[in-house]
N, C-alpha and C. Protein backbone atom coordinates (compact mmCIF):
# COMPACT_ATOMS: atom_id res chain seq x y z
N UNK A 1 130.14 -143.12 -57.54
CA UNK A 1 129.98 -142.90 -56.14
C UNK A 1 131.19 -142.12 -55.64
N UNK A 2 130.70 -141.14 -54.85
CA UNK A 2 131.93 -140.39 -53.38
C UNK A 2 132.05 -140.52 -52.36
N UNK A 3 133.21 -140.10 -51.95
CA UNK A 3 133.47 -140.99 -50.77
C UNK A 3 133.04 -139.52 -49.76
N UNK A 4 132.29 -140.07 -48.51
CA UNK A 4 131.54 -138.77 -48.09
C UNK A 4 132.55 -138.21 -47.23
N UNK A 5 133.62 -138.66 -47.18
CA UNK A 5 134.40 -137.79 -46.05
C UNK A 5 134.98 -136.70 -47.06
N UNK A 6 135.91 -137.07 -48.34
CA UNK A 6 136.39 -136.19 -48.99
C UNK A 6 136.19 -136.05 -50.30
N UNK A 7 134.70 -136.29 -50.55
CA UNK A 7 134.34 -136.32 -51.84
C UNK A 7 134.52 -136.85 -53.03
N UNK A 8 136.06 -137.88 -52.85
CA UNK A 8 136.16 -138.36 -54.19
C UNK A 8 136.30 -139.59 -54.64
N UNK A 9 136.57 -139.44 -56.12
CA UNK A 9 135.40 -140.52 -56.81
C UNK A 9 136.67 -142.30 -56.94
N UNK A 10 137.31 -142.04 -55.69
CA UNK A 10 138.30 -143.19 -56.03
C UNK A 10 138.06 -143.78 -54.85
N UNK A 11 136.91 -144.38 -54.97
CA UNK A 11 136.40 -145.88 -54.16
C UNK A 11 135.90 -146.88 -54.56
N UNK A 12 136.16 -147.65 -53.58
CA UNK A 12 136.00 -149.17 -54.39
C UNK A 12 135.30 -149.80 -53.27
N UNK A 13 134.56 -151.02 -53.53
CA UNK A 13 133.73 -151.76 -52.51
C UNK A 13 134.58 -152.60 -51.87
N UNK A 14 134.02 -152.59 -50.65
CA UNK A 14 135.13 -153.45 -49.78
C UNK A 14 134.22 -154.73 -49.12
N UNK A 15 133.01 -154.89 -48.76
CA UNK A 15 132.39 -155.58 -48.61
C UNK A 15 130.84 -155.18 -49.06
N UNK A 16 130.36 -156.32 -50.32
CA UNK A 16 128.95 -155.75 -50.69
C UNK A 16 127.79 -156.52 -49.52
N UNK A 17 128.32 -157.28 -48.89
CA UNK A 17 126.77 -157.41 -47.56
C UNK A 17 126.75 -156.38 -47.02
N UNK A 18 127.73 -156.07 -46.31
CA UNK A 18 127.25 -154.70 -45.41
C UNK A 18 127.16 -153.22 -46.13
N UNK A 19 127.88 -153.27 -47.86
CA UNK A 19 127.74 -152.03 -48.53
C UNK A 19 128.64 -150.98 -47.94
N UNK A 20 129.49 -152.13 -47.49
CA UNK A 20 131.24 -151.13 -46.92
C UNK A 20 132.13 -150.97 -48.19
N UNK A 21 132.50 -149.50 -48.13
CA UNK A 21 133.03 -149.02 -49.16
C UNK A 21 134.54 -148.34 -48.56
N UNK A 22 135.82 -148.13 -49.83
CA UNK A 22 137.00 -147.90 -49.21
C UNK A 22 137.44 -146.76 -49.77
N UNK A 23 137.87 -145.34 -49.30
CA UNK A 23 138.37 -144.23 -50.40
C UNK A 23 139.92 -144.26 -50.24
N UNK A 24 139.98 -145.06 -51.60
CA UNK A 24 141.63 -145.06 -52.26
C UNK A 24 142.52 -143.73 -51.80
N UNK A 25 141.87 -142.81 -52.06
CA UNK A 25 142.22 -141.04 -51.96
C UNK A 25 142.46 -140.88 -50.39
N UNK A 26 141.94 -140.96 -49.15
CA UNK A 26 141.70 -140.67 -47.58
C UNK A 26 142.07 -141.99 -47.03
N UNK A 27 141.75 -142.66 -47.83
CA UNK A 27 141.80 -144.39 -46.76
C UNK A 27 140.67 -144.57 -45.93
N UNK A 28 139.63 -143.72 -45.99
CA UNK A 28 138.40 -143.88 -44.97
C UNK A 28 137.60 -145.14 -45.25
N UNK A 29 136.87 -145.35 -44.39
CA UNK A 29 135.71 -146.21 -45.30
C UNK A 29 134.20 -145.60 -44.77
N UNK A 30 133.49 -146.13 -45.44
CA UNK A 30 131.75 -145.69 -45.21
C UNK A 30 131.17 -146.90 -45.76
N UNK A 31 129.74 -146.60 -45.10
CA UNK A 31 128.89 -147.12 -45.33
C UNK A 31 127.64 -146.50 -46.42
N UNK A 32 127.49 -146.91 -47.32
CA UNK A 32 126.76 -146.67 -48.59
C UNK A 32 126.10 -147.82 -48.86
N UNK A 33 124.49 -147.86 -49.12
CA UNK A 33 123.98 -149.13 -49.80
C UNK A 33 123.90 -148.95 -51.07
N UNK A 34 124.11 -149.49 -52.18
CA UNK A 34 123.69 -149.53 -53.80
C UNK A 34 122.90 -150.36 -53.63
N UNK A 35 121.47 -149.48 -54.21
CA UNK A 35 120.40 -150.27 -54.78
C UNK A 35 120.98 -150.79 -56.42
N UNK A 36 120.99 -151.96 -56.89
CA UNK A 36 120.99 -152.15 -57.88
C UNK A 36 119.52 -153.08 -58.54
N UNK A 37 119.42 -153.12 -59.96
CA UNK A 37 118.31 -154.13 -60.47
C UNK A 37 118.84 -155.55 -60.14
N UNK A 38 117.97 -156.09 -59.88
CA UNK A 38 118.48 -157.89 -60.21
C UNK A 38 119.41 -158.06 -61.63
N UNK A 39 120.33 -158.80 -61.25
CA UNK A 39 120.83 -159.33 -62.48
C UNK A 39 119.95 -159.98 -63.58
N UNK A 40 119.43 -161.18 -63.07
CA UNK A 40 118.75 -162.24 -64.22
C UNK A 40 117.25 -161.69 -63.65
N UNK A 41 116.26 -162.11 -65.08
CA UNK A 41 114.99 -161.53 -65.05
C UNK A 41 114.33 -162.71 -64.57
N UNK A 42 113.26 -162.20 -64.13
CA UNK A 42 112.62 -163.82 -63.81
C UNK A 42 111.21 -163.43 -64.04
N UNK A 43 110.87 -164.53 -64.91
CA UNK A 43 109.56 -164.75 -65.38
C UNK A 43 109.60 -164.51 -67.08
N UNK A 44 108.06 -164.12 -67.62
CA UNK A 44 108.13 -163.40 -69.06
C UNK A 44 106.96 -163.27 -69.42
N UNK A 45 107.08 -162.17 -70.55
CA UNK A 45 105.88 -161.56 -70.38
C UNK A 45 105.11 -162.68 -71.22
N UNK A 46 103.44 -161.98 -71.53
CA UNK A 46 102.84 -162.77 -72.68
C UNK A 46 102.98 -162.96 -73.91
N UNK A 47 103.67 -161.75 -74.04
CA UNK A 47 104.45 -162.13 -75.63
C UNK A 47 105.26 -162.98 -75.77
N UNK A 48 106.64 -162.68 -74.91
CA UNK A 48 107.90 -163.65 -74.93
C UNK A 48 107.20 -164.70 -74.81
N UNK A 49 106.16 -165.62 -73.60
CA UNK A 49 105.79 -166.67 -73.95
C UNK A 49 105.12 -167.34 -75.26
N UNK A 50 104.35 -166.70 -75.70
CA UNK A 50 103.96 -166.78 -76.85
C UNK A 50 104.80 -167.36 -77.89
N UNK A 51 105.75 -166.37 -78.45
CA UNK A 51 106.93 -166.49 -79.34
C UNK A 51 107.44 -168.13 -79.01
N UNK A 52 107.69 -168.12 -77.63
CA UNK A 52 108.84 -169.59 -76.98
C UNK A 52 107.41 -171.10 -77.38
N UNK A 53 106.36 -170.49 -76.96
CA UNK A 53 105.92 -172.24 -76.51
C UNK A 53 104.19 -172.22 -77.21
N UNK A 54 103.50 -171.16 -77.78
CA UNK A 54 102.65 -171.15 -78.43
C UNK A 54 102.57 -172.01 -79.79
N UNK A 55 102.53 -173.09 -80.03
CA UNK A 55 102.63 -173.63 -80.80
C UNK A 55 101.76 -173.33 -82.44
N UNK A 56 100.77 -172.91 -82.21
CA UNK A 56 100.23 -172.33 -83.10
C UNK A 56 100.50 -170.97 -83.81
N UNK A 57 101.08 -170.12 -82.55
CA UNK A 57 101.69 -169.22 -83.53
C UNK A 57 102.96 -169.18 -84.16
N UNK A 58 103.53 -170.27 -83.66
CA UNK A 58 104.88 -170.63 -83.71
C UNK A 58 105.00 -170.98 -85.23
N UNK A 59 103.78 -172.04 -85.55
CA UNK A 59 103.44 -172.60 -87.07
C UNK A 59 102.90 -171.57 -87.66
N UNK A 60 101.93 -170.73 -87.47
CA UNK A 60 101.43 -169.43 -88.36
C UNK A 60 102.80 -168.82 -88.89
N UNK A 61 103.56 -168.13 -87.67
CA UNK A 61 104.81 -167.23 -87.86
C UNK A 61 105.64 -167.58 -89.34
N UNK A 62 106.04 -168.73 -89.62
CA UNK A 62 107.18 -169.60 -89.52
C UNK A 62 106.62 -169.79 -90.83
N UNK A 63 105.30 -170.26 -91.14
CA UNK A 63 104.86 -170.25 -92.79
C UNK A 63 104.53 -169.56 -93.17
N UNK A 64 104.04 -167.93 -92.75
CA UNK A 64 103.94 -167.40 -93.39
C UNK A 64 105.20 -166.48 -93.70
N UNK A 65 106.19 -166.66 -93.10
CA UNK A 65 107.15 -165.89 -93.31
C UNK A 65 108.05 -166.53 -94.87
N UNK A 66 107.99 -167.92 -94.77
CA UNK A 66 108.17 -168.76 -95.88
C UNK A 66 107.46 -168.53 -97.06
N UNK A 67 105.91 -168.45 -97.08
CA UNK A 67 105.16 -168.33 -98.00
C UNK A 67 105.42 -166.54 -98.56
N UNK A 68 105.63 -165.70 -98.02
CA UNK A 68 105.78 -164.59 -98.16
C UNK A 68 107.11 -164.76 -98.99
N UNK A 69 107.66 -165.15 -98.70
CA UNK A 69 109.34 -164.87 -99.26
C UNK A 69 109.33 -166.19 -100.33
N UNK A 70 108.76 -167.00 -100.90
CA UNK A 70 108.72 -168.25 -101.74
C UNK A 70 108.99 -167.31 -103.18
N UNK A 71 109.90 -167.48 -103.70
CA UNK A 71 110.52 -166.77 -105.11
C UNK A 71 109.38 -166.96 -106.46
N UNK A 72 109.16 -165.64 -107.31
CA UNK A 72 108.37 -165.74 -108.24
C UNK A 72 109.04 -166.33 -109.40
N UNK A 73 108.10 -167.31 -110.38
CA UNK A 73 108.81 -167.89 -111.64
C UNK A 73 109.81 -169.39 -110.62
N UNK A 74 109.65 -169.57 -109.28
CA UNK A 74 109.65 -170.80 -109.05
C UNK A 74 108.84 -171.61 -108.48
N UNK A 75 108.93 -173.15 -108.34
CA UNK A 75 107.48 -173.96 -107.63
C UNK A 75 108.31 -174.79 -106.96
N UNK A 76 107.69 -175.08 -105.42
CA UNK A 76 108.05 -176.20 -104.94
C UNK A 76 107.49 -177.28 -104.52
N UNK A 77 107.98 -178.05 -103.91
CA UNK A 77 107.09 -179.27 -103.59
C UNK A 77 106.70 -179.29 -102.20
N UNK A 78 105.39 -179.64 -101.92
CA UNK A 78 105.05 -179.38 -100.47
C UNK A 78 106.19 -179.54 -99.32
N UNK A 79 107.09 -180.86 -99.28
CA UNK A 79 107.97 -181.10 -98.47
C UNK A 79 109.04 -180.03 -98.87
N UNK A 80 109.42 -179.43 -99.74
CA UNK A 80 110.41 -177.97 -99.83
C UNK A 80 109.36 -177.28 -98.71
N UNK A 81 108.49 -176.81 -98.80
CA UNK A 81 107.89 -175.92 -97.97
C UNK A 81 108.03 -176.13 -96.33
N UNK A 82 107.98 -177.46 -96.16
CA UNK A 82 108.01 -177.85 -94.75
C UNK A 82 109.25 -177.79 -94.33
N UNK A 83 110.54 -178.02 -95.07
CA UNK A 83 111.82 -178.17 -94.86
C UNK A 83 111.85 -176.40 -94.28
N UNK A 84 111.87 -175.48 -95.43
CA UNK A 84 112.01 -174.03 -95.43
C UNK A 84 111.23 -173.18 -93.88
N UNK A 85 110.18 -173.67 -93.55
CA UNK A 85 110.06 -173.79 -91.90
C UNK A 85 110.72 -174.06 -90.97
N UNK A 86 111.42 -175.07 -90.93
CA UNK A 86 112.24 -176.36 -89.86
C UNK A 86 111.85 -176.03 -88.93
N UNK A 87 110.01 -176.27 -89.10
CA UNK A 87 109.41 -177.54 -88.16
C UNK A 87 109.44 -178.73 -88.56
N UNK A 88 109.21 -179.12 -89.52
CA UNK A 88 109.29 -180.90 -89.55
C UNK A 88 107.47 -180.99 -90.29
N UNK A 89 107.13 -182.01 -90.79
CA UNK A 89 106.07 -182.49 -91.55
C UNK A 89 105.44 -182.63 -89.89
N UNK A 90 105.88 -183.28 -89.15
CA UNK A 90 104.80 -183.65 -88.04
C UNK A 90 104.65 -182.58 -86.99
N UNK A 91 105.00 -181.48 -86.98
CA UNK A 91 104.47 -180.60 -86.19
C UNK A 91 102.90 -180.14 -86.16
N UNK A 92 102.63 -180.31 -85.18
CA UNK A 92 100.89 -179.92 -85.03
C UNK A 92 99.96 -179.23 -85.89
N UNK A 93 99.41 -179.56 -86.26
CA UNK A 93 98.77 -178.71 -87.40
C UNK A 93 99.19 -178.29 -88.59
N UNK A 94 100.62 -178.90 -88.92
CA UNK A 94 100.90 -178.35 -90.21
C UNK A 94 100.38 -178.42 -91.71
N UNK A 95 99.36 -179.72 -91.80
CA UNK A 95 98.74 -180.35 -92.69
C UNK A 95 97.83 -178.75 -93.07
N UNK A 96 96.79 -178.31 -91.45
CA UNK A 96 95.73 -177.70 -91.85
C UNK A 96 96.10 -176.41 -92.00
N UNK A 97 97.44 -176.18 -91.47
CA UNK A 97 98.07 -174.52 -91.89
C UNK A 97 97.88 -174.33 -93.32
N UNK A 98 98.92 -175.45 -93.96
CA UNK A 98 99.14 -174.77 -95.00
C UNK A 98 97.99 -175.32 -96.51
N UNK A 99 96.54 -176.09 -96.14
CA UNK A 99 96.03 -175.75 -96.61
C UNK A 99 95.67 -174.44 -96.72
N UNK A 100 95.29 -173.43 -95.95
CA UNK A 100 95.41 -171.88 -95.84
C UNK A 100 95.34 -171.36 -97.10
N UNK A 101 96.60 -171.56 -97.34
CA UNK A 101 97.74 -171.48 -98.66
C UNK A 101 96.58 -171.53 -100.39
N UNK A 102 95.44 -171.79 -100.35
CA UNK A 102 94.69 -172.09 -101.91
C UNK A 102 95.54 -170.92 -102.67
N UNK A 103 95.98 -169.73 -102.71
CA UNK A 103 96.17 -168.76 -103.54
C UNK A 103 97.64 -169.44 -104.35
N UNK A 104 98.34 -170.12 -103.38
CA UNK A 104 100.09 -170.40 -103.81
C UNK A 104 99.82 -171.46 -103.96
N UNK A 105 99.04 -172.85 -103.72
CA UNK A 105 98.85 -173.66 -103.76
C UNK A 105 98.29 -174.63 -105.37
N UNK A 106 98.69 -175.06 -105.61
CA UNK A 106 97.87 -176.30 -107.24
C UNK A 106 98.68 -177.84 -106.94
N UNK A 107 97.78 -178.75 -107.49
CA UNK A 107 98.31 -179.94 -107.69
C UNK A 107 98.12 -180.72 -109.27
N UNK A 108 99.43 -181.39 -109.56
CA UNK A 108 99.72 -182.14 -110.68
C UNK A 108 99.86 -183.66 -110.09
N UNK A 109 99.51 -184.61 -110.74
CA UNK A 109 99.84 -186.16 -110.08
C UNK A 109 99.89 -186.27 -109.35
N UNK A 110 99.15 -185.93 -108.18
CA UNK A 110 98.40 -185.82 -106.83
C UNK A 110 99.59 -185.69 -105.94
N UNK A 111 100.79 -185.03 -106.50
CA UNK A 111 101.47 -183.89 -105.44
C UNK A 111 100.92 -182.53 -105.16
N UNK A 112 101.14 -182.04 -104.23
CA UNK A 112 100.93 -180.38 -103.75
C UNK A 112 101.98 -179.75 -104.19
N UNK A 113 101.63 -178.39 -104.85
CA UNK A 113 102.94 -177.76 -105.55
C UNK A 113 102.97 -176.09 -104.54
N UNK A 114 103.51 -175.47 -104.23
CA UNK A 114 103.15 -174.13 -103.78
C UNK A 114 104.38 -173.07 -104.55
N UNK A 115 103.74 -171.90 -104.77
CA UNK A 115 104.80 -170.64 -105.38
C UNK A 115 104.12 -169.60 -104.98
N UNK A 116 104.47 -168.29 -105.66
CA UNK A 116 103.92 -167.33 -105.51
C UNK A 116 102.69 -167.33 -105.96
N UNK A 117 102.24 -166.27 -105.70
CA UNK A 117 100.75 -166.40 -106.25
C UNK A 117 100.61 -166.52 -108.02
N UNK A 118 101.35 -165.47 -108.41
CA UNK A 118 101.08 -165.10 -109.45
C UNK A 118 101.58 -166.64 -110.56
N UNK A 119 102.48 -167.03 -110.12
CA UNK A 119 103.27 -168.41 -110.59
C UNK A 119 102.17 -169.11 -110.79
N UNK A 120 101.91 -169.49 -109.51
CA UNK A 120 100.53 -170.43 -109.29
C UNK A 120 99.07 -170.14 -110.33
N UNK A 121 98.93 -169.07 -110.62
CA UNK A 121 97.77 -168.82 -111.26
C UNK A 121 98.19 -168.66 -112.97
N UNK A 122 99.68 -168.38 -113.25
CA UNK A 122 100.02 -168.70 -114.34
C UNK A 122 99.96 -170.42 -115.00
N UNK A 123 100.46 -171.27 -114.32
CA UNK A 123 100.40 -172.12 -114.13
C UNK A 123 99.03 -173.35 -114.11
N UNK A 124 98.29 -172.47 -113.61
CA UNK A 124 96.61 -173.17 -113.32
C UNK A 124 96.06 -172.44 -114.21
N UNK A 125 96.52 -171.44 -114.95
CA UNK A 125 95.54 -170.41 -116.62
C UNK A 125 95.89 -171.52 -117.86
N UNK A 126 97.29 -171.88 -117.59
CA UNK A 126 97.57 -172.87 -118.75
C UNK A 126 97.83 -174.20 -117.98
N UNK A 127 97.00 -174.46 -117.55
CA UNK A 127 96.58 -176.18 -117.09
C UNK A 127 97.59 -176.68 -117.10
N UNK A 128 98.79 -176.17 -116.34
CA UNK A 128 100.03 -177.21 -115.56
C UNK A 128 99.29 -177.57 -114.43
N UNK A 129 98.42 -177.19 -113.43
CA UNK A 129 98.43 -177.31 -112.52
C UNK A 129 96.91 -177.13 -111.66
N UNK A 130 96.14 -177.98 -111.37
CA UNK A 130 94.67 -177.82 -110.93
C UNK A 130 94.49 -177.08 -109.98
């Protein structure tokens, strides 16, 4: 901003209700309003909500980002899988999510095992794993 009496750029605000301004340079003052944006946003969109409090996609997101990244040539145990989320075993729907999962999925002694795919089907070719 300039100061309109002598053009220059050495002013400073002197009161922002009335948008009284002071030129360091003349000593004048003026009146100037600055429009500015709001500081803090208020509200959010449908995405941001989504992301924050959608609970279902919250659990989709969150395992499949896990199941995607689960290391080949290793297996874990269903509760590794739930940990590697941190939602917790009792988050809503997690039972029926990660049935989903048949491709990474086999069971031995009626635990749930999950890996990569290819693990998993190595594994269930030579009957480690149903």
């Amino acid at each position: 901003m300039n100061c309109v009496h002598c053009n220059s750029e050495k002013v400073r605000i002197k009161d922002r209700k009335t948008g009284r301004w002071y030129c360091n340079n003349c000593g004048k003052t003026f009146t100037q309003k600055v429009i500015s944006e709001p500081s803090k946003k208020i509200g959010m969109d449908l995405k941001e909500f989504t992301r924050k409090y959608d609970k279902e996609y919250i659990l989709n997101t969150k395992l499949a980002e896990v199941m995607k990244g689960l290391k080949k040539d290793m297996v874990y145990e269903r509760a590794d899988v739930v940990t590697l989320t941190g939602l917790g075993n009792s988050y809503p729907g997690m039972s029926g999510a990660l049935e989903k999962y048949t491709d990474q999925q086999g069971r031995a002694n009626s635990k749930t095992f999950y890996g990569h795919p290819d693990t998993i089907a190595e594994l269930k070719r030579t009957a480690k794993l149903t």
